[in-house]
N, C-alpha and C. Protein backbone atom coordinates (compact mmCIF):
# COMPACT_ATOMS: atom_id res chain seq x y z
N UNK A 1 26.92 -4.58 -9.71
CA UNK A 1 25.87 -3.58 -9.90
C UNK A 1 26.12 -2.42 -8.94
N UNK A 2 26.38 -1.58 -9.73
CA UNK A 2 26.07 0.07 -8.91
C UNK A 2 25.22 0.57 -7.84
N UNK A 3 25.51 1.06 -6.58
CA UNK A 3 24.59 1.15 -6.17
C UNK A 3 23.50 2.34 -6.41
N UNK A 4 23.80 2.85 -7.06
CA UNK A 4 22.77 4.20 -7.97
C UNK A 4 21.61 3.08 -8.98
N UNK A 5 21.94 2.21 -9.52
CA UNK A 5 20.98 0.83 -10.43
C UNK A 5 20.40 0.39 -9.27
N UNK A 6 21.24 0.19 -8.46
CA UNK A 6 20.36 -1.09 -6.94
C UNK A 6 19.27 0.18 -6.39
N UNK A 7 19.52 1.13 -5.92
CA UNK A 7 18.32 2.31 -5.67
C UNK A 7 17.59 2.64 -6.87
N UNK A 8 17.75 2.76 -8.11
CA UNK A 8 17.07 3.02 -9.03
C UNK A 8 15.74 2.20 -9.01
N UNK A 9 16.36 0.78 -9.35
CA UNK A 9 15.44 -0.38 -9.41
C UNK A 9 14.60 -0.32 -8.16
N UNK A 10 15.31 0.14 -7.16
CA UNK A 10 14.37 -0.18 -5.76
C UNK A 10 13.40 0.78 -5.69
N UNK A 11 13.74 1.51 -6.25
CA UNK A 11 12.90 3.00 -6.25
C UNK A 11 11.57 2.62 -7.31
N UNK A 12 11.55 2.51 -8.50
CA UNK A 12 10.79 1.67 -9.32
C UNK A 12 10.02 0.36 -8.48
N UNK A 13 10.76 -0.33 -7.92
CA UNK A 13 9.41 -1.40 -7.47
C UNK A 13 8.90 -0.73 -6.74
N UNK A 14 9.24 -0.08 -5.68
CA UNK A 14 8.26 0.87 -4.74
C UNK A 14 7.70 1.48 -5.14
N UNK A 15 8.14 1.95 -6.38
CA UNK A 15 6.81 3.27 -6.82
C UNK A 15 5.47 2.23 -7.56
N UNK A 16 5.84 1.26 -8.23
CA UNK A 16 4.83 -0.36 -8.38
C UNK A 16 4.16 -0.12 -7.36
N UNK A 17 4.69 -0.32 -6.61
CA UNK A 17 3.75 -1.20 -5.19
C UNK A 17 2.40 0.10 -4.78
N UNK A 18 3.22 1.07 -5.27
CA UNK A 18 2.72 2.74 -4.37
C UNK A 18 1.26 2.78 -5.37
N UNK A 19 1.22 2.66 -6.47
CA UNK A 19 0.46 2.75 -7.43
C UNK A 19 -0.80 1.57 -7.43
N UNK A 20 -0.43 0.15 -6.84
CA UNK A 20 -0.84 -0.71 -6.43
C UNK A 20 -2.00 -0.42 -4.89
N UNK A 21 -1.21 0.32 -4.52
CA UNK A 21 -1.72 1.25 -2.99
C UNK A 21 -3.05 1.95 -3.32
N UNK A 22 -2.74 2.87 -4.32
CA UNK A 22 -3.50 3.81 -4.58
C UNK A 22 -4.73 3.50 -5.03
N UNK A 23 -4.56 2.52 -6.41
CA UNK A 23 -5.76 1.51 -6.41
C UNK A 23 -6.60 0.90 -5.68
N UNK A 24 -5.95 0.48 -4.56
CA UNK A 24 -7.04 -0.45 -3.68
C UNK A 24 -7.49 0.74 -3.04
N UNK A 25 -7.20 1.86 -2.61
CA UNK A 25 -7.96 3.00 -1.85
C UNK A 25 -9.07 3.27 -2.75
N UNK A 26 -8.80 3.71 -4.70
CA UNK A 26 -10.08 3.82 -5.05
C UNK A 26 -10.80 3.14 -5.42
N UNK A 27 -10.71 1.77 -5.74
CA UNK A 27 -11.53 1.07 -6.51
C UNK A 27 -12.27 0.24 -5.14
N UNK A 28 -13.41 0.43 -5.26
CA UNK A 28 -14.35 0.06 -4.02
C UNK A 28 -14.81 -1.40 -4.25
N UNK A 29 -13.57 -2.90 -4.15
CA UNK A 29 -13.46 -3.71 -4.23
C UNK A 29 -12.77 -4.57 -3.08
N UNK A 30 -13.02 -4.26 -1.43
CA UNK A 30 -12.32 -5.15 -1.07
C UNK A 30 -13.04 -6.28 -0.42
N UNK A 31 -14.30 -6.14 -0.80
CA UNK A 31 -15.21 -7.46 -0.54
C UNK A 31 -16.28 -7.72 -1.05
N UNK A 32 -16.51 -8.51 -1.34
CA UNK A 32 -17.97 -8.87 -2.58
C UNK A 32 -18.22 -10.39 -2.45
N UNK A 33 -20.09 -9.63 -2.92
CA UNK A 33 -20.72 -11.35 -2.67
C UNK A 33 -21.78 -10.79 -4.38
N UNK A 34 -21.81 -12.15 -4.50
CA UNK A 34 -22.56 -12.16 -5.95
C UNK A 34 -23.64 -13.22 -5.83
N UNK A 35 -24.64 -13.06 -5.92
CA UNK A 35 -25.83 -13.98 -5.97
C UNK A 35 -26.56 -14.07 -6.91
N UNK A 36 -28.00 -14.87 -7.67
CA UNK A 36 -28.13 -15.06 -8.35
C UNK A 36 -29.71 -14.38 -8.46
N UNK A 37 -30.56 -13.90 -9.31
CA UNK A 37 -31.75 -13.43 -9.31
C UNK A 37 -32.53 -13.78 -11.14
N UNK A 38 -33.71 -13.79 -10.71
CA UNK A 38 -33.92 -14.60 -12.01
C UNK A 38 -33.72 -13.96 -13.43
N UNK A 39 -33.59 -12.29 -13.26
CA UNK A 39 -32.60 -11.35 -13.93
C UNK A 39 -31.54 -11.70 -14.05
N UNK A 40 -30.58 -12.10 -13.24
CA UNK A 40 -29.34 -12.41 -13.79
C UNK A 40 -28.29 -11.78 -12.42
N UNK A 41 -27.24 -11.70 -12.44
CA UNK A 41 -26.23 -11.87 -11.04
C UNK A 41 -26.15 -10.53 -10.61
N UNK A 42 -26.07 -10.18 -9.24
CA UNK A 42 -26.02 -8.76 -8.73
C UNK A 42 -25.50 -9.20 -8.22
N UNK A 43 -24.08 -8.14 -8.04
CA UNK A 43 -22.76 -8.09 -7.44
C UNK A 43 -22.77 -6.88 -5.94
N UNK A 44 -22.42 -7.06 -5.09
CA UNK A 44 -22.74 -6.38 -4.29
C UNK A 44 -21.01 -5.77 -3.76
N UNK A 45 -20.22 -5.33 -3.62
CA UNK A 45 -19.02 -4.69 -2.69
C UNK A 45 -18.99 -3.75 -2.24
N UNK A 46 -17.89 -4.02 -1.41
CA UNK A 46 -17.48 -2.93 -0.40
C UNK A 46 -16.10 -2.81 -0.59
N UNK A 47 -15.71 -0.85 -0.39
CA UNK A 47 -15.02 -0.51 -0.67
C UNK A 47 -14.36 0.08 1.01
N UNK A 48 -13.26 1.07 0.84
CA UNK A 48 -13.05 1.59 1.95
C UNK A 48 -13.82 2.95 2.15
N UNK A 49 -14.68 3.71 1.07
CA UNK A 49 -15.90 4.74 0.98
C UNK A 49 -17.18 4.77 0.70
N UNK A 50 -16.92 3.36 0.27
CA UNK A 50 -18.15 3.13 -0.93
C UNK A 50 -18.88 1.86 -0.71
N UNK A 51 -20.08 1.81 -1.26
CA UNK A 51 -20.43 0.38 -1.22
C UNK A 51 -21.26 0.35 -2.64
N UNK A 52 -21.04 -0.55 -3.47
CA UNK A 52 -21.55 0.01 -4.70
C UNK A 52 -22.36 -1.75 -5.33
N UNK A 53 -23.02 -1.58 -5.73
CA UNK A 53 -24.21 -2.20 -6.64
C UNK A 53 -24.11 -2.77 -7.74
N UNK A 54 -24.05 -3.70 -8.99
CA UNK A 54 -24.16 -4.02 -10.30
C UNK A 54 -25.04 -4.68 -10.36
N UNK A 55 -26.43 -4.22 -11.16
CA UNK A 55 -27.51 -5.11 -11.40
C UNK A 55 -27.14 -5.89 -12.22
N UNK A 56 -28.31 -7.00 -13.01
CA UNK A 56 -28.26 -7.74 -13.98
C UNK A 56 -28.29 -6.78 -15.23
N UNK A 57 -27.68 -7.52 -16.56
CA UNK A 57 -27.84 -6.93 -17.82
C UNK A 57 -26.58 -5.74 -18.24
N UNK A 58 -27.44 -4.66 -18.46
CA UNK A 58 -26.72 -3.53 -18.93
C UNK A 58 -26.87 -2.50 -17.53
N UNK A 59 -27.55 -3.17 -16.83
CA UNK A 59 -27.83 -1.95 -15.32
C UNK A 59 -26.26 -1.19 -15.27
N UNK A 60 -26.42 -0.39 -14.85
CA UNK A 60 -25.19 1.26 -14.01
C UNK A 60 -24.78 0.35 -12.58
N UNK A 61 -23.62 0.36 -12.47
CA UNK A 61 -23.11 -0.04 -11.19
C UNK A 61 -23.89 1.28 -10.56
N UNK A 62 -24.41 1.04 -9.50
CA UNK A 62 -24.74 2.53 -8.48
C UNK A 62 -23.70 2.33 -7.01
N UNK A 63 -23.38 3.50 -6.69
CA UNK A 63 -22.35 3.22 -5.29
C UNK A 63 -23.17 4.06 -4.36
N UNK A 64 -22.93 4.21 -3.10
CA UNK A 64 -23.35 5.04 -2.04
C UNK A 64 -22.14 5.24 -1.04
N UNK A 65 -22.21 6.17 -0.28
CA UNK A 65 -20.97 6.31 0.58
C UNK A 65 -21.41 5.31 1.42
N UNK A 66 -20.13 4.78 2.34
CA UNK A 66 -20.04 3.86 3.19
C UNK A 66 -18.63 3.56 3.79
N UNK A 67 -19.12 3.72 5.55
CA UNK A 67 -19.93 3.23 6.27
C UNK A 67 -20.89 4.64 6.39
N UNK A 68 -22.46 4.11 6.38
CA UNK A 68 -23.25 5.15 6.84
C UNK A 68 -23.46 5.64 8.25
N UNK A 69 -24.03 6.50 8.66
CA UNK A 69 -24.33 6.55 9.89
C UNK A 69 -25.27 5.63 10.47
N UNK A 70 -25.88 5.02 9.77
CA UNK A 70 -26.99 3.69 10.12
C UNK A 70 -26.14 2.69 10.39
N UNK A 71 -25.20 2.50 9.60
CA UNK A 71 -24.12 1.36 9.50
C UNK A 71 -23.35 1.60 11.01
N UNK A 72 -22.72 2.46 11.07
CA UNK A 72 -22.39 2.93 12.06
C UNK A 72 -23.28 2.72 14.07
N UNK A 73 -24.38 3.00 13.40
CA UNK A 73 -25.15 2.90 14.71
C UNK A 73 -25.75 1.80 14.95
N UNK A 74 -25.85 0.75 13.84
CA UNK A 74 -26.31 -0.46 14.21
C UNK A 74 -25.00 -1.70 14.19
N UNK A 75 -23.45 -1.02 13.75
CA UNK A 75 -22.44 -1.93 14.01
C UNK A 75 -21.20 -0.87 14.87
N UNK A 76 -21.17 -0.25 15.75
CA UNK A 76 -20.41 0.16 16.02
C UNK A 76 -18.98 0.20 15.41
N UNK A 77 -18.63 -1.16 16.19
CA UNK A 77 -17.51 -1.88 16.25
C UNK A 77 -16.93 -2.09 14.75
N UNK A 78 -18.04 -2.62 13.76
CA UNK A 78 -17.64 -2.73 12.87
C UNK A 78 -17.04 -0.98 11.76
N UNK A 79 -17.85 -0.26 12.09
CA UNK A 79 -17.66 1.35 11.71
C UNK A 79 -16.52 1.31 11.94
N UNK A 80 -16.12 1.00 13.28
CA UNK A 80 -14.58 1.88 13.74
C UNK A 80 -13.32 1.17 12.95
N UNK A 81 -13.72 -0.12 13.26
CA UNK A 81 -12.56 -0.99 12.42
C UNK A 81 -12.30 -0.74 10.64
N UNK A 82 -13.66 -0.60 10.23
CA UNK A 82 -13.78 -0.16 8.57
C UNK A 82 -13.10 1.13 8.39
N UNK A 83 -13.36 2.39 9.62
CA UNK A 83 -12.97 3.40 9.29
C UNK A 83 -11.19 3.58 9.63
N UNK A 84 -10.79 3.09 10.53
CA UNK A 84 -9.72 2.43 10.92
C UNK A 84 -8.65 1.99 9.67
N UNK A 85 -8.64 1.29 8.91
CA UNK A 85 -8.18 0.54 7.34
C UNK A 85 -8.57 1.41 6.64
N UNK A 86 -9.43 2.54 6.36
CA UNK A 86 -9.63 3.75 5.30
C UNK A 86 -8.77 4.52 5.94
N UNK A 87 -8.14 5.20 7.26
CA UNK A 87 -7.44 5.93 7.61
C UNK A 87 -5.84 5.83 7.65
N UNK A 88 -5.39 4.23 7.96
CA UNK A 88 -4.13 3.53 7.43
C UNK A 88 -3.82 3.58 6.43
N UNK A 89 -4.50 3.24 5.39
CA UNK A 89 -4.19 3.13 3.98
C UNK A 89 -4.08 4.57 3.55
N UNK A 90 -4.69 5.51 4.27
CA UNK A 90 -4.34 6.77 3.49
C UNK A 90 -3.03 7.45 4.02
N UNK A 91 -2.67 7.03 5.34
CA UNK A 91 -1.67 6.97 5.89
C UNK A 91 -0.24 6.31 5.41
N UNK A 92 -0.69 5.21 4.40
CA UNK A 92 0.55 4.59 4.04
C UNK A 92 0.38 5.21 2.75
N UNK A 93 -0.33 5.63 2.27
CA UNK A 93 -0.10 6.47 0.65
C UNK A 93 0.60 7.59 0.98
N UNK A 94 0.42 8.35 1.99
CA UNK A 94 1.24 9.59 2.61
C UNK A 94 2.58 9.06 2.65
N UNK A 95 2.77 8.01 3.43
CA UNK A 95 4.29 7.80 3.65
C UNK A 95 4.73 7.43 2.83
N UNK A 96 4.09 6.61 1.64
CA UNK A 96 4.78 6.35 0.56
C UNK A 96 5.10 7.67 -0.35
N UNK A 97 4.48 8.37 -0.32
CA UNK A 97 4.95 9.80 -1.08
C UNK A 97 6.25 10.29 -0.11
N UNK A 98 6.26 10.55 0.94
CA UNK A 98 7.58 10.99 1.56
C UNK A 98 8.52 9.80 1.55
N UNK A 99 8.39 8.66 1.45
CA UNK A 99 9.46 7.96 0.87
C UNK A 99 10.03 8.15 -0.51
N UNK A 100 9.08 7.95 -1.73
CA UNK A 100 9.49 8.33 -2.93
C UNK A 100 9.92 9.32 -2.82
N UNK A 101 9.82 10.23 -2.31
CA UNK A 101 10.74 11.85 -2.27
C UNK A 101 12.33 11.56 -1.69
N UNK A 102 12.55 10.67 -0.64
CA UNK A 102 13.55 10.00 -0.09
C UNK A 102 14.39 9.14 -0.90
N UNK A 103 14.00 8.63 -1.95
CA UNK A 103 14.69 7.49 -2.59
C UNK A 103 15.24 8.64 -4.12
N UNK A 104 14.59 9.68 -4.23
CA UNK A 104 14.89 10.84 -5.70
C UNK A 104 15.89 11.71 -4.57
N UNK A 105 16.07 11.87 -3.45
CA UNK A 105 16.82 12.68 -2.69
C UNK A 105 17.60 11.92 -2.66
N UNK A 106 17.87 10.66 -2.38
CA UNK A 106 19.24 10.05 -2.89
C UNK A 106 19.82 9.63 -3.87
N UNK A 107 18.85 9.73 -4.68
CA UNK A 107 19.70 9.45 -5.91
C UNK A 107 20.18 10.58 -6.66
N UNK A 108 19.32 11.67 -6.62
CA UNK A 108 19.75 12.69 -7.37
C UNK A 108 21.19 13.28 -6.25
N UNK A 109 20.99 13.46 -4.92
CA UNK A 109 22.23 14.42 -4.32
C UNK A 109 23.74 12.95 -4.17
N UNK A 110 23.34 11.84 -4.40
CA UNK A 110 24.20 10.79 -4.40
C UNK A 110 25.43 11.14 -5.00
N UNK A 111 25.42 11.46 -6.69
CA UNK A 111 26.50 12.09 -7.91
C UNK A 111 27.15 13.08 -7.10
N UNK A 112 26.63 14.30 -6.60
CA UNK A 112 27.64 15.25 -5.87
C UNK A 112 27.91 15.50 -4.25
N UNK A 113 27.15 14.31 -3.94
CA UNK A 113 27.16 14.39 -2.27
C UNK A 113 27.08 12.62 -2.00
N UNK A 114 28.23 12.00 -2.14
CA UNK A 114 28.31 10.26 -1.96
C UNK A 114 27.86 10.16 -0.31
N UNK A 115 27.88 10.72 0.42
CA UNK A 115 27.76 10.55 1.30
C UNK A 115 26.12 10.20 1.74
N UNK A 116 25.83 10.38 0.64
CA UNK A 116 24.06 10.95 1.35
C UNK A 116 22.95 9.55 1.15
N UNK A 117 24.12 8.57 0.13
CA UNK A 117 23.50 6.94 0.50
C UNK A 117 23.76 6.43 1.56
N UNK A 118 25.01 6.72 2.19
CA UNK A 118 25.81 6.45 3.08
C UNK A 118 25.12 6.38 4.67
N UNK A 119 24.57 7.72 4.79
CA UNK A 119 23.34 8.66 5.42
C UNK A 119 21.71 8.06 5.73
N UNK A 120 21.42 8.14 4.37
CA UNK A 120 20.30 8.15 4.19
C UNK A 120 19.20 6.99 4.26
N UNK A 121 20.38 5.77 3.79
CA UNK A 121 19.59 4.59 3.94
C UNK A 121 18.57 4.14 4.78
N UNK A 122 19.11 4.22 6.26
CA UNK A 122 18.22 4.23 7.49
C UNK A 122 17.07 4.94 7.33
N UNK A 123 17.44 6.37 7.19
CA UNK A 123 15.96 6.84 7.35
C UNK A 123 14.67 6.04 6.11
N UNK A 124 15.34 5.70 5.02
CA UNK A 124 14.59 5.50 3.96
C UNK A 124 13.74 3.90 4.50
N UNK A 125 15.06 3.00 4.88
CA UNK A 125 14.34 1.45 5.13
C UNK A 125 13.33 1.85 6.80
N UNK A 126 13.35 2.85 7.77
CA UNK A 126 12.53 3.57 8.40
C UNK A 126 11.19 3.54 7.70
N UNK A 127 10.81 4.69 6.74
CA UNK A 127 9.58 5.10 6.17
C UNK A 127 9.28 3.83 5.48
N UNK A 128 10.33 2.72 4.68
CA UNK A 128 9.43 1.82 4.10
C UNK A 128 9.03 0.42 4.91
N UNK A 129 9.52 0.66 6.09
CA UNK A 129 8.65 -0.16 6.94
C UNK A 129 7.64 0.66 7.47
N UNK A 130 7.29 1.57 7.91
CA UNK A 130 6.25 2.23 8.68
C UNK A 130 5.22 2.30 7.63
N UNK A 131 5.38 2.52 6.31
CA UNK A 131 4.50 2.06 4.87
C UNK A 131 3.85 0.80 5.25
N UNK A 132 5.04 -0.22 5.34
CA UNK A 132 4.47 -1.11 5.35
C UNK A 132 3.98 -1.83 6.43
N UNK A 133 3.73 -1.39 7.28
CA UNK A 133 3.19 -1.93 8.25
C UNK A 133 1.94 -1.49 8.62
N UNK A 134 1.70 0.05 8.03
CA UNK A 134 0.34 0.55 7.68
C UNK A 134 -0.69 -0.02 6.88
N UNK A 135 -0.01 -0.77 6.20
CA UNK A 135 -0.69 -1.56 4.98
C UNK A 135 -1.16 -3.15 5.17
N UNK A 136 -0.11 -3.61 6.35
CA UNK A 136 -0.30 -4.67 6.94
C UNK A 136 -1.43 -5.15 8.05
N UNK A 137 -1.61 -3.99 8.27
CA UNK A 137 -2.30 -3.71 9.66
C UNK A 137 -4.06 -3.46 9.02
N UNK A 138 -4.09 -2.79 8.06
CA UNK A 138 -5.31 -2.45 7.21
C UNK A 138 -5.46 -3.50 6.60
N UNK A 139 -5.02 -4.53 5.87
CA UNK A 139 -5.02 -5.87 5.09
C UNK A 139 -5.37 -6.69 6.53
N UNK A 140 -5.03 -6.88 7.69
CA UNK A 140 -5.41 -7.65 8.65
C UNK A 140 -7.17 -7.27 9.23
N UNK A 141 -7.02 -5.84 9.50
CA UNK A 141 -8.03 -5.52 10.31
C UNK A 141 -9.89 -5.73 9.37
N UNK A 142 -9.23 -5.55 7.83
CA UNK A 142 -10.34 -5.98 6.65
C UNK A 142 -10.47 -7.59 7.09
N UNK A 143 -9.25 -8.44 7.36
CA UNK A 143 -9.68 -9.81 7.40
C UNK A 143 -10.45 -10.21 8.29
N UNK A 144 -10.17 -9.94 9.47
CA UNK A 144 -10.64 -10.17 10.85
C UNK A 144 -12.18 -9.56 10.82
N UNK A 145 -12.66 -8.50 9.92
CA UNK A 145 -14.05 -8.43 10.20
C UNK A 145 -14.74 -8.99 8.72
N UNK A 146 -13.82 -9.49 8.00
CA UNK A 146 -14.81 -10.05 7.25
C UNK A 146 -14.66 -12.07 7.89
N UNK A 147 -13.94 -12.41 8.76
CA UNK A 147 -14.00 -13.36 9.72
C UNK A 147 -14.78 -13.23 10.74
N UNK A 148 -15.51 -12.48 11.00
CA UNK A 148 -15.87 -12.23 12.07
C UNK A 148 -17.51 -11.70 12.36
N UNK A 149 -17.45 -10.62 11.45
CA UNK A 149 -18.86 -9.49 11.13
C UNK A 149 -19.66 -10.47 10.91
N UNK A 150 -21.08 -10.65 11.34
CA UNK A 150 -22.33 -11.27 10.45
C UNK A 150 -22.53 -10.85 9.40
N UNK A 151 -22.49 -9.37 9.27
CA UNK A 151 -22.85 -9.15 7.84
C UNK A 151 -22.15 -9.64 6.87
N UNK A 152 -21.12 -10.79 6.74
CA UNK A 152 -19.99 -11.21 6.04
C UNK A 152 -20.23 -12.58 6.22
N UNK A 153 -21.32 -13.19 5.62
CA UNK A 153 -22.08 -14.61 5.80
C UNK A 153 -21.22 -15.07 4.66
N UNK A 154 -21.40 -16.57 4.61
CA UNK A 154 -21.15 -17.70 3.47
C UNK A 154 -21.32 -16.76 2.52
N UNK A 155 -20.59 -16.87 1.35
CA UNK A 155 -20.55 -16.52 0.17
C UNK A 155 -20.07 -15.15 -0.36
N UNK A 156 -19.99 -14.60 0.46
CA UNK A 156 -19.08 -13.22 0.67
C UNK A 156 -17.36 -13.48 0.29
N UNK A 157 -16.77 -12.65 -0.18
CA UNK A 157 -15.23 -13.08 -0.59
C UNK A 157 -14.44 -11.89 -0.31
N UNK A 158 -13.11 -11.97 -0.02
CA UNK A 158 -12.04 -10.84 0.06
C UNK A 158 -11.72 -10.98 -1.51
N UNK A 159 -11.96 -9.26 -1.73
CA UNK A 159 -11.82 -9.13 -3.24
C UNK A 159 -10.46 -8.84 -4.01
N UNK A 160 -10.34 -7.98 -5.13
CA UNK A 160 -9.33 -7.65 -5.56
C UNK A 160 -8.46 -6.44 -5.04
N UNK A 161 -9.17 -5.58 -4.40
CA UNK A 161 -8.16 -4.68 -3.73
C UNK A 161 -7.78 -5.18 -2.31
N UNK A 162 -7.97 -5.98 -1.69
CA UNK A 162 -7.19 -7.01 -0.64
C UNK A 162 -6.40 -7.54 -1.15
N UNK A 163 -6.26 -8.12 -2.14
CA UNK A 163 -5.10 -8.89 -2.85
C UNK A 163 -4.03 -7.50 -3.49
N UNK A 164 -4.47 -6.52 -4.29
CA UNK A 164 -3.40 -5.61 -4.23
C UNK A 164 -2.99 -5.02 -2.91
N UNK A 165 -3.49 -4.78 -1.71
CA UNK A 165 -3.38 -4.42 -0.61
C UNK A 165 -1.64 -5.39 -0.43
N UNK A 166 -2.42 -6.80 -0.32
CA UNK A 166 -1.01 -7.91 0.19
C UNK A 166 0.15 -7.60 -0.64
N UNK A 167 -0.17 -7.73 -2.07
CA UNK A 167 0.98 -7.57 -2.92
C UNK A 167 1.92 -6.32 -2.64
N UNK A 168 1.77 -5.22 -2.44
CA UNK A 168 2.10 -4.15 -2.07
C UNK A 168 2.71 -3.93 -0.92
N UNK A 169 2.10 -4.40 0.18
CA UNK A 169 3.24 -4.68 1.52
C UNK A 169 3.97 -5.75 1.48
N UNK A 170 3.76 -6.85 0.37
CA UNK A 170 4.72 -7.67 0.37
C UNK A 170 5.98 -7.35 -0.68
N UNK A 171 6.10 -6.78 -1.85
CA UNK A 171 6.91 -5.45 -2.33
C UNK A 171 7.71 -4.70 -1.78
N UNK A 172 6.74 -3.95 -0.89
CA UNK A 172 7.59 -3.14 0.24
C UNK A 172 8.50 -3.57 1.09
N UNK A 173 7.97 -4.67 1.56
CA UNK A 173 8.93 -5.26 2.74
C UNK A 173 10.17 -5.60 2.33
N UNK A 174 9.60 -6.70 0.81
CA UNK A 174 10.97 -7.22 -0.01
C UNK A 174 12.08 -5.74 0.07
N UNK A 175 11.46 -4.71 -0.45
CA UNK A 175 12.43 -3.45 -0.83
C UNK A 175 13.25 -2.65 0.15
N UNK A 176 12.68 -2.96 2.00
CA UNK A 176 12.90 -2.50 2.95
C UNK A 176 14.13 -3.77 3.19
N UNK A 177 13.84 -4.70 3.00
CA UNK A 177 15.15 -5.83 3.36
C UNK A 177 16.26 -5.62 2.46
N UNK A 178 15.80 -5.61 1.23
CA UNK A 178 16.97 -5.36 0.71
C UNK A 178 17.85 -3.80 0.37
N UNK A 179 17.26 -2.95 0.80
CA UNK A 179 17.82 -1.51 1.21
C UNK A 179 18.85 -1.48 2.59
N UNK A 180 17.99 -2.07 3.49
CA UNK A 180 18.67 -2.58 4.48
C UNK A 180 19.74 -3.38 4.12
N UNK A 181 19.91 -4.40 3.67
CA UNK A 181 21.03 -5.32 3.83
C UNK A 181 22.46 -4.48 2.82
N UNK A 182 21.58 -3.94 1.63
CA UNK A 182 23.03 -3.40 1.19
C UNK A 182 23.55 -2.45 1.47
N UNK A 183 22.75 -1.50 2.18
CA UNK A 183 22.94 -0.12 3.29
C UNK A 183 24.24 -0.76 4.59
N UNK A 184 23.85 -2.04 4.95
CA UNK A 184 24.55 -2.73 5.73
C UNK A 184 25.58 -3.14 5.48
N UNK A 185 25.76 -3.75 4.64
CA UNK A 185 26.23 -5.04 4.32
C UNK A 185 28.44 -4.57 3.45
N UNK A 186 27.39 -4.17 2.08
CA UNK A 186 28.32 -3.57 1.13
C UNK A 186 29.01 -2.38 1.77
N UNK A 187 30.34 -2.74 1.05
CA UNK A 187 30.91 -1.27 1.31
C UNK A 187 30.77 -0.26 0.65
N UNK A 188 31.23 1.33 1.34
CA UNK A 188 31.34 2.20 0.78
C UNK A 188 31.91 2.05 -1.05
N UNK A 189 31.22 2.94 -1.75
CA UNK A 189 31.81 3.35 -3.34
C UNK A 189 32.87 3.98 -3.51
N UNK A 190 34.23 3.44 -3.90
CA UNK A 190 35.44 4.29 -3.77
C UNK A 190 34.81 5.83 -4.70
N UNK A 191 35.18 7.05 -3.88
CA UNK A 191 34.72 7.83 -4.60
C UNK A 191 35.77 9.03 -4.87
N UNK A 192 36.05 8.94 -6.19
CA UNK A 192 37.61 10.13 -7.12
C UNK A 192 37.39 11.24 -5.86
N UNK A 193 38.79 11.49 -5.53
CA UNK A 193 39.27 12.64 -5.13
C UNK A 193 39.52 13.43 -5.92
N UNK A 194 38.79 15.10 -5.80
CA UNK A 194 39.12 15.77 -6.68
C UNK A 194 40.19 16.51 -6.25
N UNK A 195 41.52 17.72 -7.25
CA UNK A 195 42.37 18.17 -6.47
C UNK A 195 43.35 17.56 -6.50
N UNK A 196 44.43 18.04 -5.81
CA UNK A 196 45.94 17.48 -5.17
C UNK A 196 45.63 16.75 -4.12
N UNK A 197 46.59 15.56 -4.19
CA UNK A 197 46.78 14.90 -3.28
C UNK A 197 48.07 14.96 -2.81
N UNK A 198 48.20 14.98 -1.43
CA UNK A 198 49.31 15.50 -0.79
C UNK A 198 50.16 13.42 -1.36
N UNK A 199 51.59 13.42 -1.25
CA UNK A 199 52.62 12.50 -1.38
C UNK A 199 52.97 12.38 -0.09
């Protein structure tokens, strides 16, 4: 396999994972508790902006921003850490865009400039660890206060954008090892001399 296919493909799962990213930033799902009322189940989550509502029946999910300043002044600690994992994650969507720009900069200048896989690798398995470790760090710091916070009693759950959160730095990492190893590993692509060659 080529290494223009081996970056292609790598480029593609990362852009997966990136899209995976983006989701858990909007969908205001990374923790929820559901209880029962003689109406019928109200779903309660929290997002990294939002904290949003589903009554029983046909009710309107309603959301509100969050953390509030009430939230804030009656959990400090917890504010900073929530706001903390909303600021990472937007941080690793950033770097994942200047990576994807990194992985089309080598592939496209690769054909007339071989050198620039040669080059470039480092910086690239660089940005997709610092991705991912942004992402790692926000997936931890959500765990630890929903371990921790009172407001995160029995019956409360880490939702579906925690689980895309994991999947996504675990993607990444896979894509950072193996960028690395064949950046390492494999040799150079014999690449046609154009021109005379001296005898």
């Amino acid at each position: 396999m080529s290494r223009t296919i081996f970056y292609g493909a790598a480029f593609a799962a990362f852009a997966s994972a990136s899209i995976l990213t983006l989701t858990a930033i909007t969908i205001p799902r990374w923790v929820s508790y559901t209880y029962e009322t003689s109406s019928g189940p109200i779903t309660q989550t929290y997002g990294l902006r939002h904290r949003c509502r589903t009554g029983p029946g046909s009710t309107p999910t309603t959301c509100t921003p969050f953390p509030t300043p009430t939230d804030c002044e009656d959990s400090p600690h917890f504010c900073s850490l929530w706001r903390s994992t909303s600021y990472l994650m937007d941080l690793s969507l950033s770097l994942s865009l200047l990576t994807s720009l990194s992985f089309l900069i080598i592939l496209i200048s690769s054909s007339s400039n071989p050198s620039a896989r040669k080059k470039g690798w480092k910086s690239l398995v660089v940005l997709l660890f610092l991705t991912v470790m942004c992402e790692l760090v926000a997936m931890s710091l959500v765990s630890y206060v929903y371990e921790n916070d009172e407001r995160f009693f029995v019956g409360w759950r880490l939702d579906v954008c925690w689980v895309l959160c994991v999947v996504a730095w675990g993607v990444g990492l896979v894509v950072a090892g193996l960028v690395a190893l064949v950046g390492w590993v494999l040799p150079e692509e014999n690449v046609e001399r154009r021109g005379y060659e001296r005898l």
